[in-house]
C-alpha atoms as a PDB file:
ATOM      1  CA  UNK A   1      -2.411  11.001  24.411  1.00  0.00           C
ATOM      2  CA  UNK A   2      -3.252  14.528  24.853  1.00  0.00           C
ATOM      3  CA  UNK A   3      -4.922  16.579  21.968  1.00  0.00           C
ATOM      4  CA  UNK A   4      -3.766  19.513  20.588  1.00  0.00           C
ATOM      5  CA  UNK A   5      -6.607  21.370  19.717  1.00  0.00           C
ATOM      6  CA  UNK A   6      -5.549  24.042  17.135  1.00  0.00           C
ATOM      7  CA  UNK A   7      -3.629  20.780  15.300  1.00  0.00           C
ATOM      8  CA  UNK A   8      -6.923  18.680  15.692  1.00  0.00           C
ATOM      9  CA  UNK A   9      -9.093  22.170  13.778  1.00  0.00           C
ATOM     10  CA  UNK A  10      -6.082  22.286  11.356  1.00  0.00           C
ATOM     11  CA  UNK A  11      -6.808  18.354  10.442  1.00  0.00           C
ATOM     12  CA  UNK A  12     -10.194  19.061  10.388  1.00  0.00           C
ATOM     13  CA  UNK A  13     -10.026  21.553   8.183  1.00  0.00           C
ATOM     14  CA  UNK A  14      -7.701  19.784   6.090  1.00  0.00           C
ATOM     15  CA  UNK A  15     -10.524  17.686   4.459  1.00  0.00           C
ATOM     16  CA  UNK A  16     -12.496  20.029   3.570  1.00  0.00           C
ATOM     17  CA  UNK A  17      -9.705  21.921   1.620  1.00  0.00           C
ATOM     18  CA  UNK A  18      -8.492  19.091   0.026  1.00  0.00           C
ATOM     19  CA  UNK A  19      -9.188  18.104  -3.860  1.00  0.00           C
ATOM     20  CA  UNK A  20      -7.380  14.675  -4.986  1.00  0.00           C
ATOM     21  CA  UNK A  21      -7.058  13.486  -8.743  1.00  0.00           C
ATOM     22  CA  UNK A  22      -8.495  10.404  -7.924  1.00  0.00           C
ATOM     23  CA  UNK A  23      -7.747   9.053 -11.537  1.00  0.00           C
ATOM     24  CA  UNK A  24      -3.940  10.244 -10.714  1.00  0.00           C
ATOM     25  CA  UNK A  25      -3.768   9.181  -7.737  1.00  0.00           C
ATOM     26  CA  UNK A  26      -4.982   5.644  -9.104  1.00  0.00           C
ATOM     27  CA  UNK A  27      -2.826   5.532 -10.953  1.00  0.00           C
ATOM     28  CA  UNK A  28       0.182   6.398  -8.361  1.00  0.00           C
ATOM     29  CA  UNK A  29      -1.563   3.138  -6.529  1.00  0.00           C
ATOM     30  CA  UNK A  30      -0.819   1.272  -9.344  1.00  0.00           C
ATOM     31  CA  UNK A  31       2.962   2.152 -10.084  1.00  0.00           C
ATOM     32  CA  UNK A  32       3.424   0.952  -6.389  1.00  0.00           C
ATOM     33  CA  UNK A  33       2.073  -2.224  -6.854  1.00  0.00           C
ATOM     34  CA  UNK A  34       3.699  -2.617 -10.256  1.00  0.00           C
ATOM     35  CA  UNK A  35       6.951  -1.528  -9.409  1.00  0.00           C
ATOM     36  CA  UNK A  36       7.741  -0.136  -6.114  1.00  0.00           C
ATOM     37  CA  UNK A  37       6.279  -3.260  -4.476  1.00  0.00           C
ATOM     38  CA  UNK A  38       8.063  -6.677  -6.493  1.00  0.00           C
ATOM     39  CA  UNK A  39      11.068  -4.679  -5.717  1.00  0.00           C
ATOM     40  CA  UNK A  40      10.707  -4.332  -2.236  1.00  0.00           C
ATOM     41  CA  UNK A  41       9.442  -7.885  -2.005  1.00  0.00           C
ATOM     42  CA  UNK A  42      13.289  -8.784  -3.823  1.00  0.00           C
ATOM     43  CA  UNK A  43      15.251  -6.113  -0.650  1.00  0.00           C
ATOM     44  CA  UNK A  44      12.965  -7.843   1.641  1.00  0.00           C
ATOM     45  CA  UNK A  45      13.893 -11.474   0.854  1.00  0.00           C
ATOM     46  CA  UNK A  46      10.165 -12.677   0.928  1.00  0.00           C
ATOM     47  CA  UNK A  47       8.385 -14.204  -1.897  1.00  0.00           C
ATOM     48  CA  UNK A  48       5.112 -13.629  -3.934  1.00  0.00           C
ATOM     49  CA  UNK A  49       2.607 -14.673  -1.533  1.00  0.00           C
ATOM     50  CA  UNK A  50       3.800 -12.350   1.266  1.00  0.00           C
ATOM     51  CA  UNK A  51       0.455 -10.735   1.625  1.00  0.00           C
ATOM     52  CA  UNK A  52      -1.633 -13.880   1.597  1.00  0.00           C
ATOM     53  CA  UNK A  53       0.711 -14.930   4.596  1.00  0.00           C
ATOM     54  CA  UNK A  54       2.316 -11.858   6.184  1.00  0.00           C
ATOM     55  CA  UNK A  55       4.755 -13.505   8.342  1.00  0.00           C
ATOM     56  CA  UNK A  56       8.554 -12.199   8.179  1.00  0.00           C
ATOM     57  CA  UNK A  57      10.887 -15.102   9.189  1.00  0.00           C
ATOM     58  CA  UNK A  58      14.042 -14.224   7.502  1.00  0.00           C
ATOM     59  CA  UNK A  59      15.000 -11.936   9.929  1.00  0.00           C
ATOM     60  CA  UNK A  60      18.819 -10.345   9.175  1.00  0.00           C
ATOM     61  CA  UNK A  61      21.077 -12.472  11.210  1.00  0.00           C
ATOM     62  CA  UNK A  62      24.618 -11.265  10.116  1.00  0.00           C
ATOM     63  CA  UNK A  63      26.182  -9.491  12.343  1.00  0.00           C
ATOM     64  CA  UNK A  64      27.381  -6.212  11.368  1.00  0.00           C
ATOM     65  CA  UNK A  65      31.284  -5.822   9.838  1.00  0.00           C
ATOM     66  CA  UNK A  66      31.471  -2.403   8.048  1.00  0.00           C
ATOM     67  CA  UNK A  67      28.706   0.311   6.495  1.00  0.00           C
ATOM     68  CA  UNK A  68      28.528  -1.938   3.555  1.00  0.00           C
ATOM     69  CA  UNK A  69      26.941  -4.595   5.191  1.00  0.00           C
ATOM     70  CA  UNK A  70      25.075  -2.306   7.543  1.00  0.00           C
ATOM     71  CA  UNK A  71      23.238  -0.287   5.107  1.00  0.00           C
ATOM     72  CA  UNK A  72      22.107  -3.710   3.428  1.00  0.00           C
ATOM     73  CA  UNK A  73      20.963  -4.879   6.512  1.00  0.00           C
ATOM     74  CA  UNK A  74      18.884  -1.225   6.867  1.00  0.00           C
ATOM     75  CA  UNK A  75      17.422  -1.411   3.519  1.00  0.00           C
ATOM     76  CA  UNK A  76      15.898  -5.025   4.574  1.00  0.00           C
ATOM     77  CA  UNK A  77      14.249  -4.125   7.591  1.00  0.00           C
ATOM     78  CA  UNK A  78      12.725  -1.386   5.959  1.00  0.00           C
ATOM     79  CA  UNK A  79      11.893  -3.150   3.024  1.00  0.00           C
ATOM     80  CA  UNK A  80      10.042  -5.672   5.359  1.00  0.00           C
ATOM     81  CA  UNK A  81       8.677  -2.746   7.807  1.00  0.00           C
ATOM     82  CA  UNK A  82       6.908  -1.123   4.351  1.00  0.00           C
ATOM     83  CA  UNK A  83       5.725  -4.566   3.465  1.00  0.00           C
ATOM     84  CA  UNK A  84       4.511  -4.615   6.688  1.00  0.00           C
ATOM     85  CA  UNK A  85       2.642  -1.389   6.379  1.00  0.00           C
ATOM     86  CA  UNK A  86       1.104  -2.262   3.472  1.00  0.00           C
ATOM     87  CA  UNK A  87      -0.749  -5.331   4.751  1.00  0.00           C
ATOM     88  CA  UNK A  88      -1.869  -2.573   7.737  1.00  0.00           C
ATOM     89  CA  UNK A  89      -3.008  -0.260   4.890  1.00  0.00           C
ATOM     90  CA  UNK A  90      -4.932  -3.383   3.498  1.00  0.00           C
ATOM     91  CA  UNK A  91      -6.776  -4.011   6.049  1.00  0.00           C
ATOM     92  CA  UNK A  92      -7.931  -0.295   6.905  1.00  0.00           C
ATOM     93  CA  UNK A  93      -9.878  -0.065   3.602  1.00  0.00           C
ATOM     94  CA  UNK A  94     -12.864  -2.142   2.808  1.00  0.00           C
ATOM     95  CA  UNK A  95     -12.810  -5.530   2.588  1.00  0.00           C
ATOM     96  CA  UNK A  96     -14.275  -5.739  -1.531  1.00  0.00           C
ATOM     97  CA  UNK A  97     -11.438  -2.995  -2.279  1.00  0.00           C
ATOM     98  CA  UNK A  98      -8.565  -5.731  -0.203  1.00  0.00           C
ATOM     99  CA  UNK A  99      -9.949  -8.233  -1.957  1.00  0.00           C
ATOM    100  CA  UNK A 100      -9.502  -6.528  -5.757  1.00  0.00           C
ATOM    101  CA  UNK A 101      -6.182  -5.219  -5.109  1.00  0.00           C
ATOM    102  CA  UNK A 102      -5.197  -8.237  -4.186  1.00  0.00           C
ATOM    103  CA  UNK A 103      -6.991 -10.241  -6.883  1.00  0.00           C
ATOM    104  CA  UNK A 104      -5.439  -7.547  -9.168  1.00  0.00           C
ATOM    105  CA  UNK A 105      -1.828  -7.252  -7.575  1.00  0.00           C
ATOM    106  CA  UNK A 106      -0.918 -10.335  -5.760  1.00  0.00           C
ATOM    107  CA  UNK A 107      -3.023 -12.871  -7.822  1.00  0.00           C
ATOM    108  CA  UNK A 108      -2.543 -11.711 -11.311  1.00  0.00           C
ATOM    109  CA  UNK A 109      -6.215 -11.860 -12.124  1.00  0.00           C
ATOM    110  CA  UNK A 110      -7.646 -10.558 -15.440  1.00  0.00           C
ATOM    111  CA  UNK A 111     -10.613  -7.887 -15.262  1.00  0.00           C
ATOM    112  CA  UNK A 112     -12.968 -10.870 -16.402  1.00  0.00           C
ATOM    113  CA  UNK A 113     -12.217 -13.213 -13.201  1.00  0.00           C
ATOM    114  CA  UNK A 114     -12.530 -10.412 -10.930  1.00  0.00           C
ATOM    115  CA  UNK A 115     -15.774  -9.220 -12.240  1.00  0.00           C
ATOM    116  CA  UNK A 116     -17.384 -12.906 -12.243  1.00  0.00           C
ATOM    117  CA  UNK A 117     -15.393 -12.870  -8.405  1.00  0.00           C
ATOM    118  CA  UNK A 118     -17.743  -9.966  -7.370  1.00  0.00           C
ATOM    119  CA  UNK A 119     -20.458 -10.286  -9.595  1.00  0.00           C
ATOM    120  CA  UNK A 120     -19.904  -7.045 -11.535  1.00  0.00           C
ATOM    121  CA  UNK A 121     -19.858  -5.591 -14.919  1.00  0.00           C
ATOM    122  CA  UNK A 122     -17.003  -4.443 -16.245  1.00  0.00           C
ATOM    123  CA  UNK A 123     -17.802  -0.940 -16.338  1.00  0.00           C
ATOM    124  CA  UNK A 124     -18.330  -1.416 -11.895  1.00  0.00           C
ATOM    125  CA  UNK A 125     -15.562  -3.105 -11.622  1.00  0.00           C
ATOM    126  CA  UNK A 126     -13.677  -0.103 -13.318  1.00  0.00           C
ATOM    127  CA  UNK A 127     -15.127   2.451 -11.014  1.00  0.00           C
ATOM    128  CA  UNK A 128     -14.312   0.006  -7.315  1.00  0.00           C
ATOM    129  CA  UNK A 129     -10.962  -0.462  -8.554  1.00  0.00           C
ATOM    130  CA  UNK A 130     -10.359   3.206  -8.713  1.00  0.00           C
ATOM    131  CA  UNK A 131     -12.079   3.663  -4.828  1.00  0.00           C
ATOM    132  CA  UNK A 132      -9.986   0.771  -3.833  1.00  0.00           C
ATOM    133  CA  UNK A 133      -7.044   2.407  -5.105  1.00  0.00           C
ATOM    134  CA  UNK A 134      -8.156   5.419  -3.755  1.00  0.00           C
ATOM    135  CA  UNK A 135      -8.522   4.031  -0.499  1.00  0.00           C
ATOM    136  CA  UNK A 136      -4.935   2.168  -0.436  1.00  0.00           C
ATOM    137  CA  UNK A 137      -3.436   5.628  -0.885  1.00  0.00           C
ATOM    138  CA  UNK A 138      -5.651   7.189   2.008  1.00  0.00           C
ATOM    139  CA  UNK A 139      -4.558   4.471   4.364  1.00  0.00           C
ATOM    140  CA  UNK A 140      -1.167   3.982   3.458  1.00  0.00           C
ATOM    141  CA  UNK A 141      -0.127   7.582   3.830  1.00  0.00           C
ATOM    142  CA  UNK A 142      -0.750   7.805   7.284  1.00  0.00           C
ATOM    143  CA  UNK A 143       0.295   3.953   7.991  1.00  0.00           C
ATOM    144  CA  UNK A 144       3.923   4.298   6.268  1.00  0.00           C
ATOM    145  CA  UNK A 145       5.014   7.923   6.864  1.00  0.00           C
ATOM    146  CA  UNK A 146       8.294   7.867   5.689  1.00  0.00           C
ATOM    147  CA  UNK A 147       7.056   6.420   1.999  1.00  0.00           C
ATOM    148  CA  UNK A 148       6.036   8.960  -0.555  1.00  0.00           C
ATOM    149  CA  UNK A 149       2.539  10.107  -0.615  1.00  0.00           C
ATOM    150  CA  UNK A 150       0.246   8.196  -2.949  1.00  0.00           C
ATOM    151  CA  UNK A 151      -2.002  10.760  -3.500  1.00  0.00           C
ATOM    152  CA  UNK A 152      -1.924  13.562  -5.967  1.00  0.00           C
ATOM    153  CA  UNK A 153      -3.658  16.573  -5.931  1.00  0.00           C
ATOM    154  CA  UNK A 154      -5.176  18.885  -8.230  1.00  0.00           C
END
């Protein structure tokens, strides 16, 4: 691959410019995980521990009869292609901030069991939560392109 350099100074550039609502964009993290994510779990036909086991094997195999059927057939693979992404965007952050989104997300776990999990006081555990969030939305935006951006800026 062959850089462009004026895009490569523009991208440079673009972090120092940039100023994120990190409590915003936390909580942007969160709606996905709340929402966005247990739904696409439902389009994708996989169940609750996808991310503990990130194998797809209910590939679509009907065959194609009319746009009805098609466009379900679209939305799964992308549903499944997102899921996909987000276990890539998982495992581009740190591994404590993986491990207490998905103690928080996936596992259900109360502040309490996560804290005794890394040792922390509440208070900590408040502030990593928010970097790990933070993080997911840094990775995921460039992992999943066509999904909205996490982030929200000031």
């Amino acid at each position: 691959m062959e850089i462009d350099m004026s895009k490569a100074e523009e991208f440079a550039n673009w972090f120092s410019g940039i100023d994120v609502d990190v409590i915003e964009t936390s909580a942007n993290v969160r709606k996905f995980f709340k929402q966005d994510y247990p739904k696409l779990m439902r389009v994708a036909g996989v169940g609750n521990s996808f991310l503990k086991s990130p194998v797809i094997t209910d590939e679509p195999k009907a065959p194609s009869f009319g746009n009805n059927l098609e466009e379900r057939i679209v939305k799964r693979v992308y549903a499944q292609e997102t899921l996909e992404r987000v276990i890539e965007a998982l495992n581009a952050i740190r591994d404590e901030s993986k491990q207490i989104l998905i103690a928080v997300y996936v596992d259900d776990l109360g502040a309490w069991e996560i804290c005794e999990m890394l040792g922390c006081e509440e208070t900590q555990y408040r502030v990593k939560k928010r970097k790990a969030e933070n993080e997911f939305a840094d990775a995921f935006e460039t992992c999943c392109p066509w999904w909205k951006d996490l982030h929200k800026y000031k």
